[in-house]
Protein backbone atom coordinates (compact mmCIF):
# COMPACT_ATOMS: atom_id res chain seq x y z
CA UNK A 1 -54.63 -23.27 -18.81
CA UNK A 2 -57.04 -25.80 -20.80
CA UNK A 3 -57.58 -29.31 -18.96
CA UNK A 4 -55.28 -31.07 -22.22
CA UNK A 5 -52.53 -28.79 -21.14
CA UNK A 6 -52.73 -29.42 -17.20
CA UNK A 7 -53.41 -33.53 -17.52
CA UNK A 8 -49.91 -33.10 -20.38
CA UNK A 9 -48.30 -31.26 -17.47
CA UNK A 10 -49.22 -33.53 -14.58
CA UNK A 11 -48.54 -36.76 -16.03
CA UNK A 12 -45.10 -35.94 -17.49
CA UNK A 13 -42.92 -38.14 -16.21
CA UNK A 14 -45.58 -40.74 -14.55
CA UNK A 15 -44.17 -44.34 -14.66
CA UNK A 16 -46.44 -47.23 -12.89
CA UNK A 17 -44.95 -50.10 -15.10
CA UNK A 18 -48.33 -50.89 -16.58
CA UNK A 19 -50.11 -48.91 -19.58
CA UNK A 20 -53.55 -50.16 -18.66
CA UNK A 21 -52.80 -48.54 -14.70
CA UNK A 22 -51.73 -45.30 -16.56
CA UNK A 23 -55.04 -44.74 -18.57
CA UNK A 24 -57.24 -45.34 -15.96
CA UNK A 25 -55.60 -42.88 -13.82
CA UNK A 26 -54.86 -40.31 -16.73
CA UNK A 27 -59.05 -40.85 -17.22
CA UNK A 28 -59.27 -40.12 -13.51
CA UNK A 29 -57.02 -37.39 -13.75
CA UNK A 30 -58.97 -35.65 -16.63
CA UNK A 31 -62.75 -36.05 -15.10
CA UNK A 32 -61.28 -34.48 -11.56
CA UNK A 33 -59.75 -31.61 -12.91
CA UNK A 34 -62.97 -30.50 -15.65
CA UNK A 35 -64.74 -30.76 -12.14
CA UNK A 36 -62.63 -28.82 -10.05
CA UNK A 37 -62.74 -26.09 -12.85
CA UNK A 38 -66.25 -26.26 -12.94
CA UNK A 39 -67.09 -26.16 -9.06
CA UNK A 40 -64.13 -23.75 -8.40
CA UNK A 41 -62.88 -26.40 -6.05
CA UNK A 42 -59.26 -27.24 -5.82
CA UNK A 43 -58.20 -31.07 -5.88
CA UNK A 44 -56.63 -31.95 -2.81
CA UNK A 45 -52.81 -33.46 -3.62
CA UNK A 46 -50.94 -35.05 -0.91
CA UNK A 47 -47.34 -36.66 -0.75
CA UNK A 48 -46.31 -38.53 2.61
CA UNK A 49 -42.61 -38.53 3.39
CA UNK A 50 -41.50 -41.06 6.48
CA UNK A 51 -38.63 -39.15 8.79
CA UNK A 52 -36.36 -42.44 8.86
CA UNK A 53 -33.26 -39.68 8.29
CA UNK A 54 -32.50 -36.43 9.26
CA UNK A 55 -32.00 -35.19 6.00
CA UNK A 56 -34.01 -34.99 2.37
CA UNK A 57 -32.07 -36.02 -0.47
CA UNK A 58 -32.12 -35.66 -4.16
CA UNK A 59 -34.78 -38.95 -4.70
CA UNK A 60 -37.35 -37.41 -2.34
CA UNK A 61 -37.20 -34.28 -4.59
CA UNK A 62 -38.35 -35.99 -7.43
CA UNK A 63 -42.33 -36.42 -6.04
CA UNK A 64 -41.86 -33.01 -4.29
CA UNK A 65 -41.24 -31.54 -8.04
CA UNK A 66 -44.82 -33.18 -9.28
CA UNK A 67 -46.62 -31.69 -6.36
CA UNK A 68 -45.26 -28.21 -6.69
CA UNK A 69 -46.42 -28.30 -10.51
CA UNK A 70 -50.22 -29.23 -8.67
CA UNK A 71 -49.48 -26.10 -6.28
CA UNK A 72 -48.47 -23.69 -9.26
CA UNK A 73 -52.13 -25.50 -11.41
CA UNK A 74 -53.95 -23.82 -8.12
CA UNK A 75 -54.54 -26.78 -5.80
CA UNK A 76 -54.74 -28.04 -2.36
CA UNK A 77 -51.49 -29.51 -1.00
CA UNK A 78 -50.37 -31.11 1.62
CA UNK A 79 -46.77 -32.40 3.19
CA UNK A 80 -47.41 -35.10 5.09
CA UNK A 81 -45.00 -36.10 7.89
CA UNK A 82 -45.02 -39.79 8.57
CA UNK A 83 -44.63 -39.22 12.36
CA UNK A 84 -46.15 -42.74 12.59
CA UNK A 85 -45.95 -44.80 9.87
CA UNK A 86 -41.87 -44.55 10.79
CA UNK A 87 -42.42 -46.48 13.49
CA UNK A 88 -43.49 -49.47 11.56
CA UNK A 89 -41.17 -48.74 8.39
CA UNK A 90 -42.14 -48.81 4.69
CA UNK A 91 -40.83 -52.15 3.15
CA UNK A 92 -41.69 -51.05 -0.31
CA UNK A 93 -38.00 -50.93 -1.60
CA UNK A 94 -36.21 -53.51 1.26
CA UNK A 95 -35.29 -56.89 0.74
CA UNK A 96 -35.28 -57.15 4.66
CA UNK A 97 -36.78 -55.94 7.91
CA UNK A 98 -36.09 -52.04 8.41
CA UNK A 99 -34.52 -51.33 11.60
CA UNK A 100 -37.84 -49.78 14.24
CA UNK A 101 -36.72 -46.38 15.14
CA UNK A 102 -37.67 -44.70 17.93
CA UNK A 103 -40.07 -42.21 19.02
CA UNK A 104 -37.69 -39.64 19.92
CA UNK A 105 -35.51 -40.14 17.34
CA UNK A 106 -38.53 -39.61 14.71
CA UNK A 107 -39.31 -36.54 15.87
CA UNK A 108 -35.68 -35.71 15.75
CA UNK A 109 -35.70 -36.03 12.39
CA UNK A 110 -38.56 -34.70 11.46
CA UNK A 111 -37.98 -31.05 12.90
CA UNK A 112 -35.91 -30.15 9.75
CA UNK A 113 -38.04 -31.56 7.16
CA UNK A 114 -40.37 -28.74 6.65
CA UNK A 115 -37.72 -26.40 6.24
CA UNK A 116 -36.01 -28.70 3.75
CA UNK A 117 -39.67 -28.85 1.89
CA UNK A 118 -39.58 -25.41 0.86
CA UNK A 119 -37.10 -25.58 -1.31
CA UNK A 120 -39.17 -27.17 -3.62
CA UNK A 121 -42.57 -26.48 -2.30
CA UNK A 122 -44.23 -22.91 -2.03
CA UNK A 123 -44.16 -22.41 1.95
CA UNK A 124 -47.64 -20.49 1.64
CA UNK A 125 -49.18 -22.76 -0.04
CA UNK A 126 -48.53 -25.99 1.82
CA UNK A 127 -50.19 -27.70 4.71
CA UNK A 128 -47.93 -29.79 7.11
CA UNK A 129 -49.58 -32.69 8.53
CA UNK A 130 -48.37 -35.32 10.93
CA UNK A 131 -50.51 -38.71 10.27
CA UNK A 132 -50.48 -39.56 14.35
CA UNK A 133 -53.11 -37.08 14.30
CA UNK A 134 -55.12 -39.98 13.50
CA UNK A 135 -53.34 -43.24 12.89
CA UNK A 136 -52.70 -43.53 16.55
CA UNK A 137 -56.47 -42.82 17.67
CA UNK A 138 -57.17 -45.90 15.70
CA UNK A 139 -59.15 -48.55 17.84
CA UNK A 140 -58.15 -52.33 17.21
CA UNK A 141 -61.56 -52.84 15.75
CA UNK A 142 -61.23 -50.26 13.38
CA UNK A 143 -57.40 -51.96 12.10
CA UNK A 144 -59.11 -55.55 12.10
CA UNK A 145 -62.16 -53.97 9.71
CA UNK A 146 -59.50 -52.26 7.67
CA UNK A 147 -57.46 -55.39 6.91
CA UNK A 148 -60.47 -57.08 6.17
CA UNK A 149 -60.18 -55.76 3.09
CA UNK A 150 -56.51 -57.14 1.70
CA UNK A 151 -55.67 -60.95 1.67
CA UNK A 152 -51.97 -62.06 2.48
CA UNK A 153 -51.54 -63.42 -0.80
CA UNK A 154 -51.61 -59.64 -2.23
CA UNK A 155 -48.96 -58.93 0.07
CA UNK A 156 -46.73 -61.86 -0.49
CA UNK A 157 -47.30 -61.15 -4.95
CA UNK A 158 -44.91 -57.73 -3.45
CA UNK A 159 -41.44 -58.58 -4.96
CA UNK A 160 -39.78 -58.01 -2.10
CA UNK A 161 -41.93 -59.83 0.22
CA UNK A 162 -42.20 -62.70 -2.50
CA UNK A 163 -38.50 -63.01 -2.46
CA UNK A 164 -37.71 -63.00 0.90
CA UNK A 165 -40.33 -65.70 1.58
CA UNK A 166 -38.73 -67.86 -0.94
CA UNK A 167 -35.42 -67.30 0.85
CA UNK A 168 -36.72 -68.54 3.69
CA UNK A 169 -36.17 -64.96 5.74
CA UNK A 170 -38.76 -63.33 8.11
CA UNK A 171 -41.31 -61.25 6.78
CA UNK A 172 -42.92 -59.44 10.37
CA UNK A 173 -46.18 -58.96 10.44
CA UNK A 174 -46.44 -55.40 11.49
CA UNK A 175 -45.03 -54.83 7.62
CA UNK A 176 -48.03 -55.58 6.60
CA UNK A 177 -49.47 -53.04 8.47
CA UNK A 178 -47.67 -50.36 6.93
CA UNK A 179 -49.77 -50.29 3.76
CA UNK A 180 -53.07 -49.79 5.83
CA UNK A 181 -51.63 -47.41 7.17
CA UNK A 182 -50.59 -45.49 4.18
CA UNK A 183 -53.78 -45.97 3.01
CA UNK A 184 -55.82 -44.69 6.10
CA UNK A 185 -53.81 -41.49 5.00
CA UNK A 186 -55.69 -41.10 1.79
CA UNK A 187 -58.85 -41.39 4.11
CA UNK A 188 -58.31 -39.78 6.82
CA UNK A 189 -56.94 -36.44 4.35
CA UNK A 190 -59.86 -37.18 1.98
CA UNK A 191 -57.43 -36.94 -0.92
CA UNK A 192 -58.09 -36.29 -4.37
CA UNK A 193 -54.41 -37.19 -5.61
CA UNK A 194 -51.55 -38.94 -3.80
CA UNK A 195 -47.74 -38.76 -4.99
CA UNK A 196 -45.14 -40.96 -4.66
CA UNK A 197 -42.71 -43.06 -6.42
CA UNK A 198 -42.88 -46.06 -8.29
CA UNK A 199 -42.25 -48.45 -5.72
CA UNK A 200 -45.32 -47.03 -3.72
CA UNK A 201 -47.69 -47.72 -6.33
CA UNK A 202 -49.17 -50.95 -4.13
CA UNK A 203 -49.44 -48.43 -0.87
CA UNK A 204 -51.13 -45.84 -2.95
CA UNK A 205 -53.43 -48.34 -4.64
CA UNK A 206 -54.34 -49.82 -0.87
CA UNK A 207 -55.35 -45.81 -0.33
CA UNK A 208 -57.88 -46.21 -3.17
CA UNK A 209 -59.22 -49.28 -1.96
CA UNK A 210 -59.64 -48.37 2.12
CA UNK A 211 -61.56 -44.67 0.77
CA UNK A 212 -63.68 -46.77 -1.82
CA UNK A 213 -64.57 -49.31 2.10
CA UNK A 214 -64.89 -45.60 4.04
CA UNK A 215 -67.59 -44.15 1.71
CA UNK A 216 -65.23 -41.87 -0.17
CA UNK A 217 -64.41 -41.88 -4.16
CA UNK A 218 -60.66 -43.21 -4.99
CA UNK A 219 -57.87 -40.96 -4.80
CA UNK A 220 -55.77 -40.95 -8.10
CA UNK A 221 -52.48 -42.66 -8.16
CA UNK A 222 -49.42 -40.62 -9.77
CA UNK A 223 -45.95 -42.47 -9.44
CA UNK A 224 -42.83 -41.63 -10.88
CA UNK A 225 -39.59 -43.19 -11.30
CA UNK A 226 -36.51 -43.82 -8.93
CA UNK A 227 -33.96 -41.66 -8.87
CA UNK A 228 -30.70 -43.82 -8.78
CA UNK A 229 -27.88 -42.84 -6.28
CA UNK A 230 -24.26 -41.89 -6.82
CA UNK A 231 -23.13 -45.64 -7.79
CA UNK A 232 -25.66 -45.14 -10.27
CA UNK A 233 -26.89 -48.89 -9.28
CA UNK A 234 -29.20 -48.62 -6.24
CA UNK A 235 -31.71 -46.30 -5.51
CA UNK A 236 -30.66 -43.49 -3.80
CA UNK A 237 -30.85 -44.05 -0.01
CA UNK A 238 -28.84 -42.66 3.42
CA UNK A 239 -28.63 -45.95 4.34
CA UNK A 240 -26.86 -46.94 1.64
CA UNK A 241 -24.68 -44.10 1.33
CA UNK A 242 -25.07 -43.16 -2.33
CA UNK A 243 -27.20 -39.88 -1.72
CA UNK A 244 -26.89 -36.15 -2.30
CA UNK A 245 -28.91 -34.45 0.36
CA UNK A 246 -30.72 -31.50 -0.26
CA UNK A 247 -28.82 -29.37 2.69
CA UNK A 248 -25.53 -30.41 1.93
CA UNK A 249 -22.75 -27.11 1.47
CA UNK A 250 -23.01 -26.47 -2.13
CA UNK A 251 -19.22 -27.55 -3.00
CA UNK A 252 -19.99 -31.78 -1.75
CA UNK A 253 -23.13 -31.14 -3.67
CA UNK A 254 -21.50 -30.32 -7.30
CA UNK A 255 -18.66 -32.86 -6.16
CA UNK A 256 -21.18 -35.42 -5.25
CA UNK A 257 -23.19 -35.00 -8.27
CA UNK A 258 -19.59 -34.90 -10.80
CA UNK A 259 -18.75 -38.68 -8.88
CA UNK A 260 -22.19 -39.92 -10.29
CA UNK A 261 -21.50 -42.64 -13.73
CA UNK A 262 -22.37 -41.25 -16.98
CA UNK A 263 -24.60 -43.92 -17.64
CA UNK A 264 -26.99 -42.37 -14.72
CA UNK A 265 -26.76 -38.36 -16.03
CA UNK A 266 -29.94 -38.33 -18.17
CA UNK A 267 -31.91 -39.93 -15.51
CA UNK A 268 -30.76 -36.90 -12.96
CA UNK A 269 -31.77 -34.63 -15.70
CA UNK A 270 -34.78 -35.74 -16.06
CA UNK A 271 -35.96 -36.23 -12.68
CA UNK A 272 -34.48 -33.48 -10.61
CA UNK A 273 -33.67 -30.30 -12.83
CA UNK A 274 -35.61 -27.97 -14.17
CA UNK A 275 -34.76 -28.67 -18.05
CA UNK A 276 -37.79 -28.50 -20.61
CA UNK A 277 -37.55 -31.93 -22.37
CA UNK A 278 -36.27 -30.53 -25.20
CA UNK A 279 -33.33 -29.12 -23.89
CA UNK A 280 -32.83 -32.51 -22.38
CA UNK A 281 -33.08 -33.90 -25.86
CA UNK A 282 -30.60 -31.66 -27.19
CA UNK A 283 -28.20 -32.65 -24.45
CA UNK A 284 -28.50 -36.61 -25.50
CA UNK A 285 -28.34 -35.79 -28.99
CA UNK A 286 -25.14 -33.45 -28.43
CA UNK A 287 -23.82 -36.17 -26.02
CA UNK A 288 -24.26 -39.13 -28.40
CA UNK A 289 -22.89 -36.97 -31.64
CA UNK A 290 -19.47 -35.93 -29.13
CA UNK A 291 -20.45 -32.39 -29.66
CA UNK A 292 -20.77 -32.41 -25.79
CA UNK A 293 -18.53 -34.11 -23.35
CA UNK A 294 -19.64 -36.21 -20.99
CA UNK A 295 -17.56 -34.02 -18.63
CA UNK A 296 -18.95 -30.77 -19.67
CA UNK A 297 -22.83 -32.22 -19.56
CA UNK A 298 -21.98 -33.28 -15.73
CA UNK A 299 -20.56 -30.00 -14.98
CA UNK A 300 -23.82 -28.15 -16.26
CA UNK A 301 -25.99 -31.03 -14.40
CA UNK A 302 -23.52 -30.31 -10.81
CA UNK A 303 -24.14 -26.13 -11.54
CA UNK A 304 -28.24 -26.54 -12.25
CA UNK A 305 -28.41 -28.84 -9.04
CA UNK A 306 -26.40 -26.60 -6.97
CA UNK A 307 -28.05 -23.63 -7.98
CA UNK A 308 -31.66 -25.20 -7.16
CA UNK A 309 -30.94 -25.86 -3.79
CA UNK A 310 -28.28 -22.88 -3.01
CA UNK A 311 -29.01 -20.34 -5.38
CA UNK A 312 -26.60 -19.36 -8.90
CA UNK A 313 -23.57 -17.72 -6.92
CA UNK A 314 -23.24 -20.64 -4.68
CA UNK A 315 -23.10 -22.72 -7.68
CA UNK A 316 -20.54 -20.32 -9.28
CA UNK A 317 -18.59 -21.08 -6.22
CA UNK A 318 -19.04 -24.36 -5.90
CA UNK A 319 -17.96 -24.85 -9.49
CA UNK A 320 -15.03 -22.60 -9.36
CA UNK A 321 -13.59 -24.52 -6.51
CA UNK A 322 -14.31 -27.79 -8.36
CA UNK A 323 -11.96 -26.17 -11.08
CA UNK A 324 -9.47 -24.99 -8.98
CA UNK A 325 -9.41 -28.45 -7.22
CA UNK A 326 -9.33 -30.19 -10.40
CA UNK A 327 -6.87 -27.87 -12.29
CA UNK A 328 -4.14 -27.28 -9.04
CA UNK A 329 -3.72 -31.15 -8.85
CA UNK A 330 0.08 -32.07 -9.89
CA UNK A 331 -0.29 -34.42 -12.37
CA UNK A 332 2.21 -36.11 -13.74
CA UNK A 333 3.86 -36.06 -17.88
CA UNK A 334 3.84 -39.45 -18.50
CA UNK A 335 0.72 -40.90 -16.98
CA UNK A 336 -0.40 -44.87 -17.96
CA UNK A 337 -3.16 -45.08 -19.87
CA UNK A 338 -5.79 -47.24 -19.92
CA UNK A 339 -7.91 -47.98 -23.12
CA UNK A 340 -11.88 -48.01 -21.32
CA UNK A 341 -13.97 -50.11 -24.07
CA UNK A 342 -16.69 -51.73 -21.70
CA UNK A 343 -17.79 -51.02 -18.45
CA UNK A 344 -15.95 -52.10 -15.66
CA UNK A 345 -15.98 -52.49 -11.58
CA UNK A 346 -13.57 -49.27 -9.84
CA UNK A 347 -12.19 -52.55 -7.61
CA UNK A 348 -11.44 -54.65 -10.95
CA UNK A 349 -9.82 -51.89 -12.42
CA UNK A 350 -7.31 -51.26 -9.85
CA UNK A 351 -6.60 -54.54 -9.71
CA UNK A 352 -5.95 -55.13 -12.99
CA UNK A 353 -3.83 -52.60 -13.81
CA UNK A 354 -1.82 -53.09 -10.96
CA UNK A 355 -2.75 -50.28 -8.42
CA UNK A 356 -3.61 -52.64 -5.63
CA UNK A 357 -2.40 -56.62 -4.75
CA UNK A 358 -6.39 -57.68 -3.75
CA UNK A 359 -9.98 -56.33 -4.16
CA UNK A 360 -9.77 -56.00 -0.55
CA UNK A 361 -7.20 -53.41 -0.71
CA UNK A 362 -8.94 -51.50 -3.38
CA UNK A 363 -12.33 -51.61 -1.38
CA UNK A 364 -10.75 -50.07 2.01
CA UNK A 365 -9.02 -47.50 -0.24
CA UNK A 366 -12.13 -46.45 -1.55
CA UNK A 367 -13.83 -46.25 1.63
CA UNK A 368 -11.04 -44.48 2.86
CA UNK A 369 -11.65 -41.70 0.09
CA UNK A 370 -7.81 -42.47 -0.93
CA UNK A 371 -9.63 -42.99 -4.66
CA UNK A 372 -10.74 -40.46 -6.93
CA UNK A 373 -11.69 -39.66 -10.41
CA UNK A 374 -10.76 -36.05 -12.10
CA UNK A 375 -10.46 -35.08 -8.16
CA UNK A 376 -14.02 -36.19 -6.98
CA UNK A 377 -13.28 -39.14 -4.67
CA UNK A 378 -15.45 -42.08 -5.13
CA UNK A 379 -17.70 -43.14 -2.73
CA UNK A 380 -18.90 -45.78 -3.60
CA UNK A 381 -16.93 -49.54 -3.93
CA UNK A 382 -19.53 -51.07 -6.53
CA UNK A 383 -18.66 -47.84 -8.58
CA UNK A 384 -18.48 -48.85 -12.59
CA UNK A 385 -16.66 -46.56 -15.02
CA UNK A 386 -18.56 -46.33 -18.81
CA UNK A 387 -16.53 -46.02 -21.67
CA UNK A 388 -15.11 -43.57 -23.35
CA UNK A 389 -12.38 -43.09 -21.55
CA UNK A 390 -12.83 -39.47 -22.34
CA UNK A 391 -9.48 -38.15 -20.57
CA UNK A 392 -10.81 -38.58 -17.55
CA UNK A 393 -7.80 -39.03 -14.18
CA UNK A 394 -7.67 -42.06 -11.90
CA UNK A 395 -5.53 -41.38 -8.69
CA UNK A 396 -5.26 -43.94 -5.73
CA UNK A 397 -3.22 -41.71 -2.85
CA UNK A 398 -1.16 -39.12 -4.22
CA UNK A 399 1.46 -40.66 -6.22
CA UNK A 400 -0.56 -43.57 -8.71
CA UNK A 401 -2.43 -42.01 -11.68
CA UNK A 402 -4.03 -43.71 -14.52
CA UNK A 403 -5.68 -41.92 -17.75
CA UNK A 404 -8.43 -43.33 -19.87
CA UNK A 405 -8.85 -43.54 -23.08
């Protein structure tokens, strides 16, 4: 494949927020790979996932995806375990401290992890690394030389640390470490190429600065957007609930991924199937001209997730039973209906049309999984329903149903 069809390929999909970040990088890009094909040489591509959960989900697929398409180019890659870098936390995407886990209950994690890798990544051609092969041989000398090299207003221009020090809450200063630390990855792997998503892009950059202070040339930066959760609000997280993990029995997979809003179903197309983008196309286009249902699009979205992660007769199965749950339910004649012409709050809606007395008693029934919509119970309380109505079933328990319209 010519280098203008492999930099086309490999920068699909890169966001950093700023076109003048993007060219350098895509310039980068270009020069290392004429190289590579010149010396025979593979680039070596590494992406660093933290073990703060026992389980992958559908957001830390989305990096995974960009360094498989490196793998299938021919190139070094490596799956790097953030053994230690958990124990400080990223703070990348928090608007708070992260809870400090444990040794133990790293490692706990992290014993499924490479298993869950490979079903993206090609198991023979991945290296697993741990980075407390080196990060904890560093000497306090060597961490004092290395932050040297950042000042604390960089780290307070973050958003999230900006924000929280204008609130007044505590910003710890081993967060600050975490993006030396990240970066000693970059040196310490002697990286060509680092993946990760978009709100990594300062970590990745510090990697670029601490191989430039180390003698070695800058690894590129590719980042790529965040995948959304089910609410279709917050990025997708365990500890926010909203996730679809990657090992989950294929039935709460197809069900998890037919809760998500239809505002967030060309964003999960993009990022975690394996459409062509102009399949994906044809899907808006048929969406926004009604020749496609929103329904229908979700259901082909739940099946092409399912089948990544299961195989296509799990995803048969998981749909059929999605049907069967869906189809079985006694509904009633003569339902209410309620006209959907702007978006609006699952809690709010409820309450307005009489379901519940308080917010309140709509949030505990959602939490209690006593609310669903065409059968998939919602999981989420700041869950927002998009117009049209498009047919689609309210229930609360098993005797209030609403239809919108």
């Amino acid at each position: 494949m010519d280098i203008d069809k492999q930099v086309a390929i490999l920068m699909r999909g890169v966001d950093y927020g700023d076109p003048q970040i993007r060219e350098v990088m895509e310039k980068e890009l270009r020069e290392r790979l004429i190289e590579s094909e010149k010396t025979g040489k593979p680039l070596r591509v590494y992406l660093g996932v933290d073990p703060t959960a026992p389980d992958l989900h559908l957001g830390h697929t989305v990096p995974m995806r960009k360094l498989r398409q490196f793998q299938e180019l021919g190139h070094e890659c490596v799956f790097l375990i953030g053994d230690f870098t958990s124990l400080i936390g990223d703070p990348s995407d928090k608007n708070k401290a992260r809870p400090r886990l444990t040794r133990e209950e790293i490692m706990k994690n992290a014993k499924t992890y490479t298993d869950q890798a490979f079903k993206i990544l090609d198991p023979e051609k991945t290296i697993i690394r741990y980075n407390s092969e080196w990060l904890s041989k560093l000497t306090f000398k060597e961490i004092i030389e290395m932050a040297a090299n950042f000042t604390v207003q960089q780290f307070l221009s973050r958003e999230n640390f900006r924000l929280r020090y204008e609130r007044g809450d505590a910003i710890w200063l081993h967060e600050f470490f975490y993006a030396l630390m990240q970066g000693y990855d970059a040196v310490a792997l002697h990286t060509d190429v680092q993946v990760g998503g978009m709100d990594q892009l300062f970590n990745l950059l510090a990697g670029r600065k601490l191989q430039e202070f180390f003698g070695q040339r800058p690894q590129i930066a590719i980042t790529l957007p965040i995948l959304v959760g089910t609410d279709g609000e917050l990025r997708m997280s365990k500890s926010t609930g909203n996730y679809i993990g990657i090992d989950e029995p294929p039935e709460e997979m197809y069900g998890k991924v037919m809760s998500i809003p239809d505002k967030a179903m060309l964003d999960y197309y993009n990022l975690v199937t394996r459409f062509s983008p102009d399949e994906i196309a044809q899907i808006e286009a048929d969406l926004k001209s009604g020749r496609l249902h929103p329904r229908d699009a979700k259901m082909k979205l739940a099946f092409e997730i399912v089948s990544i992660f299961h195989g296509e007769e799990a995803a048969k199965r998981a749909e059929e039973h999605f049907k069967q749950v869906f189809q079985k339910r006694q509904l009633p004649e003569n339902m209410p209906e309620y006209r959907l012409e702007s978006p609006i709050g699952i809690l709010d809606l409820l309450k307005e049309v009489g379901f519940v007395k308080s917010k309140g008693e709509a949030r505990r029934l959602v939490q209690q999984r006593a609310v669903k919509i065409d059968g998939v119970p919602v999981q989420e309380i700041t869950y927002t329903l998009e117009p049209p109505g498009g047919g689609r079933v309210v229930q609360v328990g098993k005797r209030k149903f609403l239809k919108l319209v």
